[in-house]
C-alpha atoms as a PDB file:
ATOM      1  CA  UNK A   1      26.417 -13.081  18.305  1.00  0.00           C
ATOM      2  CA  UNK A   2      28.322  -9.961  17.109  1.00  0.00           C
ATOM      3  CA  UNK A   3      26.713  -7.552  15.058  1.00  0.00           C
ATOM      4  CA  UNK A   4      27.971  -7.061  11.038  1.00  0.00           C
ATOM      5  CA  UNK A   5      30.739  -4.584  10.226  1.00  0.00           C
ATOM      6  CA  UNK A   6      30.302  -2.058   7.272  1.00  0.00           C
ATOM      7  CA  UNK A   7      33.093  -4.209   5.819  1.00  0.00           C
ATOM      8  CA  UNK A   8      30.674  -7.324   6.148  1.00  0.00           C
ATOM      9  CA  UNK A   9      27.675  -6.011   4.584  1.00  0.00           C
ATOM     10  CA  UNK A  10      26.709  -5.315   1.009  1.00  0.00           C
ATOM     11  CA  UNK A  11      24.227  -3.096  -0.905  1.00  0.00           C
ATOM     12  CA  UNK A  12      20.284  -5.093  -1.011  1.00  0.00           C
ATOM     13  CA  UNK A  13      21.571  -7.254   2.164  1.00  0.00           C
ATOM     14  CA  UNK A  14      18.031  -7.342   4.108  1.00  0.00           C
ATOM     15  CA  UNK A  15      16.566  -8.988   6.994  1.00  0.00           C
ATOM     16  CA  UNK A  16      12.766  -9.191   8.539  1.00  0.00           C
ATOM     17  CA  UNK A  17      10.700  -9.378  11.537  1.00  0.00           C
ATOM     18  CA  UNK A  18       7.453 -10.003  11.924  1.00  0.00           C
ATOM     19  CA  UNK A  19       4.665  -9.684  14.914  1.00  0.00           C
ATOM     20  CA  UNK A  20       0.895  -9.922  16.011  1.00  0.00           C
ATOM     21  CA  UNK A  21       0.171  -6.385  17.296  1.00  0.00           C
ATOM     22  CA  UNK A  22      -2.395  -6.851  20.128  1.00  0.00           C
ATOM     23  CA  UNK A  23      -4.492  -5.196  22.395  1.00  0.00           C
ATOM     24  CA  UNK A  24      -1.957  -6.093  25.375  1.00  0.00           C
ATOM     25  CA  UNK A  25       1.015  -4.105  22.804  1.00  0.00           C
ATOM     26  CA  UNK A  26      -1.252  -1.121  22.817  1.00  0.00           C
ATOM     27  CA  UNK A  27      -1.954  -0.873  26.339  1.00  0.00           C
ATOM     28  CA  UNK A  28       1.306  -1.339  27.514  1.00  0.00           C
ATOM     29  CA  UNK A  29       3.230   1.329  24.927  1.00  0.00           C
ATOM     30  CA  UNK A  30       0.469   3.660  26.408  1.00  0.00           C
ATOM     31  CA  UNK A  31       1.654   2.777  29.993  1.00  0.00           C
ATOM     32  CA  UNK A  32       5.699   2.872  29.112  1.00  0.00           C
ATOM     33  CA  UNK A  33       4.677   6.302  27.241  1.00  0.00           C
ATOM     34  CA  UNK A  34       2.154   8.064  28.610  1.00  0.00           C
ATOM     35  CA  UNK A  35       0.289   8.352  25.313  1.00  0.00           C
ATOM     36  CA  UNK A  36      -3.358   7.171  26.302  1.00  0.00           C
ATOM     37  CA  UNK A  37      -5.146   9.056  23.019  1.00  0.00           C
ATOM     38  CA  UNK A  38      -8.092   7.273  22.940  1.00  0.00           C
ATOM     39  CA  UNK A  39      -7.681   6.516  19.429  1.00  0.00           C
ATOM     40  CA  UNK A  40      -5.512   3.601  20.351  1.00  0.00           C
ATOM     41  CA  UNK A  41      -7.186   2.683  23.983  1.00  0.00           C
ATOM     42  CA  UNK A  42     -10.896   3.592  24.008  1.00  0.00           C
ATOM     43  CA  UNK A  43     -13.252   1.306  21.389  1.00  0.00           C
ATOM     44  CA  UNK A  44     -15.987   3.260  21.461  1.00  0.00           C
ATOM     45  CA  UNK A  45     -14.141   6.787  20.894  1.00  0.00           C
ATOM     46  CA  UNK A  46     -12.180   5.210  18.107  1.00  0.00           C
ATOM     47  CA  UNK A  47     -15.341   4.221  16.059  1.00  0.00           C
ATOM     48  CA  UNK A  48     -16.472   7.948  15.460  1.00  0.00           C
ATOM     49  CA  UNK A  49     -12.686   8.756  13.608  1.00  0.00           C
ATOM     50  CA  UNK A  50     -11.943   8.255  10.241  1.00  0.00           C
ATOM     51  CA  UNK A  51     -10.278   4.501  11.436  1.00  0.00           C
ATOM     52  CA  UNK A  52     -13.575   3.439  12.928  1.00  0.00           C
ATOM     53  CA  UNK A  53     -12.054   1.263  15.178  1.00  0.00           C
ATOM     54  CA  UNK A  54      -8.785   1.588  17.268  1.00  0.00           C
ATOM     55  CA  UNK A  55      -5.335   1.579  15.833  1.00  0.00           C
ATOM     56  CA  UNK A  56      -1.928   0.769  16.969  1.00  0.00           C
ATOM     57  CA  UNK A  57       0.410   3.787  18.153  1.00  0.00           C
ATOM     58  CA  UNK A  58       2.491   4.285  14.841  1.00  0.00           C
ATOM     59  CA  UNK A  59       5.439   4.767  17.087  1.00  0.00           C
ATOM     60  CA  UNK A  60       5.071   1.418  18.743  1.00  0.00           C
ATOM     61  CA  UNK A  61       4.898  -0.304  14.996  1.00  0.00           C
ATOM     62  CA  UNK A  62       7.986   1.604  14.230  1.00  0.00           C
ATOM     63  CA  UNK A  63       9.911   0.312  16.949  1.00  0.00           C
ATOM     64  CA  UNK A  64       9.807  -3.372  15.205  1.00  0.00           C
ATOM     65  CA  UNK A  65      12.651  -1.751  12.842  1.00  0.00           C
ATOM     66  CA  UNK A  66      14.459  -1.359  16.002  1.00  0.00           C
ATOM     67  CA  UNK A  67      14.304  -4.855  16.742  1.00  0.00           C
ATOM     68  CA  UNK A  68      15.340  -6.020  13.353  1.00  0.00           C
ATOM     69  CA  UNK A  69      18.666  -3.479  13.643  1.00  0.00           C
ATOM     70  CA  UNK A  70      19.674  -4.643  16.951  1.00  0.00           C
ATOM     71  CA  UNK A  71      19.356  -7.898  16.665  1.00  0.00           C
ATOM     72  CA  UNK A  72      20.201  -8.898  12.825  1.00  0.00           C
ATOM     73  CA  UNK A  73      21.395  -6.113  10.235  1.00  0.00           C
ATOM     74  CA  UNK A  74      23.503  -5.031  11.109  1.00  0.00           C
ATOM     75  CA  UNK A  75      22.998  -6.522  14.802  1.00  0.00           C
ATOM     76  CA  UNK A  76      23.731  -6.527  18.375  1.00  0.00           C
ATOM     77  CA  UNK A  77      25.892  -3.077  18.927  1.00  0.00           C
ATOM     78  CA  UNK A  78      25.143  -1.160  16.245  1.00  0.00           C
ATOM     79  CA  UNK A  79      24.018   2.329  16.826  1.00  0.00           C
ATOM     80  CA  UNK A  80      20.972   4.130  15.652  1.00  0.00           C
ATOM     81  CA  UNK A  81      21.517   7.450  14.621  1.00  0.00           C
ATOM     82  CA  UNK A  82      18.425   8.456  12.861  1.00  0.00           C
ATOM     83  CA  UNK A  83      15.188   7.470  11.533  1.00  0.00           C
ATOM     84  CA  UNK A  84      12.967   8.933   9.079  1.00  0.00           C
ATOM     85  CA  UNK A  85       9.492   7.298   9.171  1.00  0.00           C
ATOM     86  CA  UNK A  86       6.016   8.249   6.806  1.00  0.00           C
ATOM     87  CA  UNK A  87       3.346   6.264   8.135  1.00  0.00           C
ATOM     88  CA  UNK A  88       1.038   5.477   5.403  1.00  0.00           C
ATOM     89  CA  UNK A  89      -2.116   3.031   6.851  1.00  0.00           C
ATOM     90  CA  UNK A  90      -3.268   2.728  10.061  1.00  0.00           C
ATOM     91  CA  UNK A  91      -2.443  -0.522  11.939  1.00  0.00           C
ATOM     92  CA  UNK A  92      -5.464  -2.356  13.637  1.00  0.00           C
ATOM     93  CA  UNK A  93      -5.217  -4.667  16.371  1.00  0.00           C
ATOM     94  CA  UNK A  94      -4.563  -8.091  15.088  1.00  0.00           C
ATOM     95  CA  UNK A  95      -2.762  -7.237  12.273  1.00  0.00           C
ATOM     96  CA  UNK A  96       0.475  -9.271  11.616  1.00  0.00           C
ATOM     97  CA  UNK A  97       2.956  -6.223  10.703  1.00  0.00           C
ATOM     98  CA  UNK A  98       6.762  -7.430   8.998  1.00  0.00           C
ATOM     99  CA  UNK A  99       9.271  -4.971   9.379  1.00  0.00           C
ATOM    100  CA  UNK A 100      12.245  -5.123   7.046  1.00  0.00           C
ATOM    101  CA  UNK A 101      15.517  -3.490   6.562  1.00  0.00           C
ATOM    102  CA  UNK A 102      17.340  -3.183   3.405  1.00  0.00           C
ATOM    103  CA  UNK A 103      21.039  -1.932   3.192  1.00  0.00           C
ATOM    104  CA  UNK A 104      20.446   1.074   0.121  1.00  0.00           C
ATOM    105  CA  UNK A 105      24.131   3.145   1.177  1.00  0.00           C
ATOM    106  CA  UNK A 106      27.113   2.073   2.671  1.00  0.00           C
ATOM    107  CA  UNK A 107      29.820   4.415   3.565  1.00  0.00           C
ATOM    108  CA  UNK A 108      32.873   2.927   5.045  1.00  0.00           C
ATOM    109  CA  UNK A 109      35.293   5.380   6.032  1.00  0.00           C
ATOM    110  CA  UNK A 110      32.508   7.210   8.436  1.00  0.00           C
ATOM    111  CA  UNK A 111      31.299   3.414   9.477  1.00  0.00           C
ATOM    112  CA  UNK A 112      28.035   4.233   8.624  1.00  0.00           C
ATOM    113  CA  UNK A 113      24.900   2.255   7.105  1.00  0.00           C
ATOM    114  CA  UNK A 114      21.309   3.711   5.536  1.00  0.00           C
ATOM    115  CA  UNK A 115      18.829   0.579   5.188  1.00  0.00           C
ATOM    116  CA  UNK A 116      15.532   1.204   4.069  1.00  0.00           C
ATOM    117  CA  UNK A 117      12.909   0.883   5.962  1.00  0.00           C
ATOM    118  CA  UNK A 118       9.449  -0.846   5.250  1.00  0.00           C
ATOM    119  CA  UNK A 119       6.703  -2.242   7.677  1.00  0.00           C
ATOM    120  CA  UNK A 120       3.565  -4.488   5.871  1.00  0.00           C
ATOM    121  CA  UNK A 121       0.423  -5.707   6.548  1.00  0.00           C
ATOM    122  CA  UNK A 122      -0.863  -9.170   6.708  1.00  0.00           C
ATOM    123  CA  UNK A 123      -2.118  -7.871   3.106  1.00  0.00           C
ATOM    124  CA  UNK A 124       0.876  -6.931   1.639  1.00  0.00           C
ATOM    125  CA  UNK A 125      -0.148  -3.260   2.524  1.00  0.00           C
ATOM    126  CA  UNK A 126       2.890  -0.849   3.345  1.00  0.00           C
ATOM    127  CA  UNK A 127       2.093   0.900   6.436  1.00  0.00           C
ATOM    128  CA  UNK A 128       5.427   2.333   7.680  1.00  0.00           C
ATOM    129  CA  UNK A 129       7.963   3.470   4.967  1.00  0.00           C
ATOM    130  CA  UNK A 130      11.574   5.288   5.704  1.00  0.00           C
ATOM    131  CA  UNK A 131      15.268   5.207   5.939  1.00  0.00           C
ATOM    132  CA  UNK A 132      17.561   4.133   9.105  1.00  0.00           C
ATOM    133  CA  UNK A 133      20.798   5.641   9.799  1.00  0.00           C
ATOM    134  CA  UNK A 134      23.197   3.317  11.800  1.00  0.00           C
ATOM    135  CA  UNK A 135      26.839   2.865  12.999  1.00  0.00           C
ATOM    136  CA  UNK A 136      27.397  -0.776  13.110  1.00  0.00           C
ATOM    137  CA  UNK A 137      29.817  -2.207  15.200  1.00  0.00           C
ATOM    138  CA  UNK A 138      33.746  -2.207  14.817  1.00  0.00           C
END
């Protein structure tokens, strides 16, 4: 399935994903990365920080805009060219995190998209909020 052209989308167009973030996630971003802060590994360290109890890496939530660009707005061969990210709540593990993207600027002589960016909570709670910068495919 070929991505969307700038020609194909429209101001508002959005799309979703949504996933489980579990223990097996965390320990296996730490593995691909090399980030083993204990925050996100060790239980018992986690429960003396402000979280109390271990949180996801906010990098690996972010990454679940990644999967909504590449694979439906715009799609497969767009281009990321830059991501602004605030993370605003921790994510536990278990939570059920929904990342959507939300075309907000189109420019189509420079075949380039902004989509806003916004991850939630099982509770409705924004934990992720930014703007994408893509070239979507020709």
């Amino acid at each position: 399935m070929k991505g969307k052209t700038v020609h194909e989308m429209k101001i508002g167009d959005s799309a979703s994903f949504s996933k489980t973030i579990t223990d097996f996630d965390v320990k296996m971003f730490a593995g691909i990365t090399g980030d083993f802060n204990p925050v996100h590994i060790d239980k018992e360290f986690a429960k003396n920080t402000l979280f109390k109890d271990r949180i996801a890496h906010g990098m690996l939530v972010a990454s679940l805009f990644s999967t909504v660009l590449g694979t439906q707005l715009p799609g497969e061969g767009a281009i990321y060219a830059g991501q602004e990210l605030k993370f605003t709540k921790p994510v536990y593990l278990e939570d059920t995190i929904t990342a959507t993207v939300t075309v907000t600027e189109l420019d189509v002589e420079k075949n380039r998209v902004v989509l806003e960016t916004i991850a939630t909570n099982q509770n409705g709670d924004v934990v992720i909020k930014g703007f994408a910068k893509l070239m979507p495919t020709k």
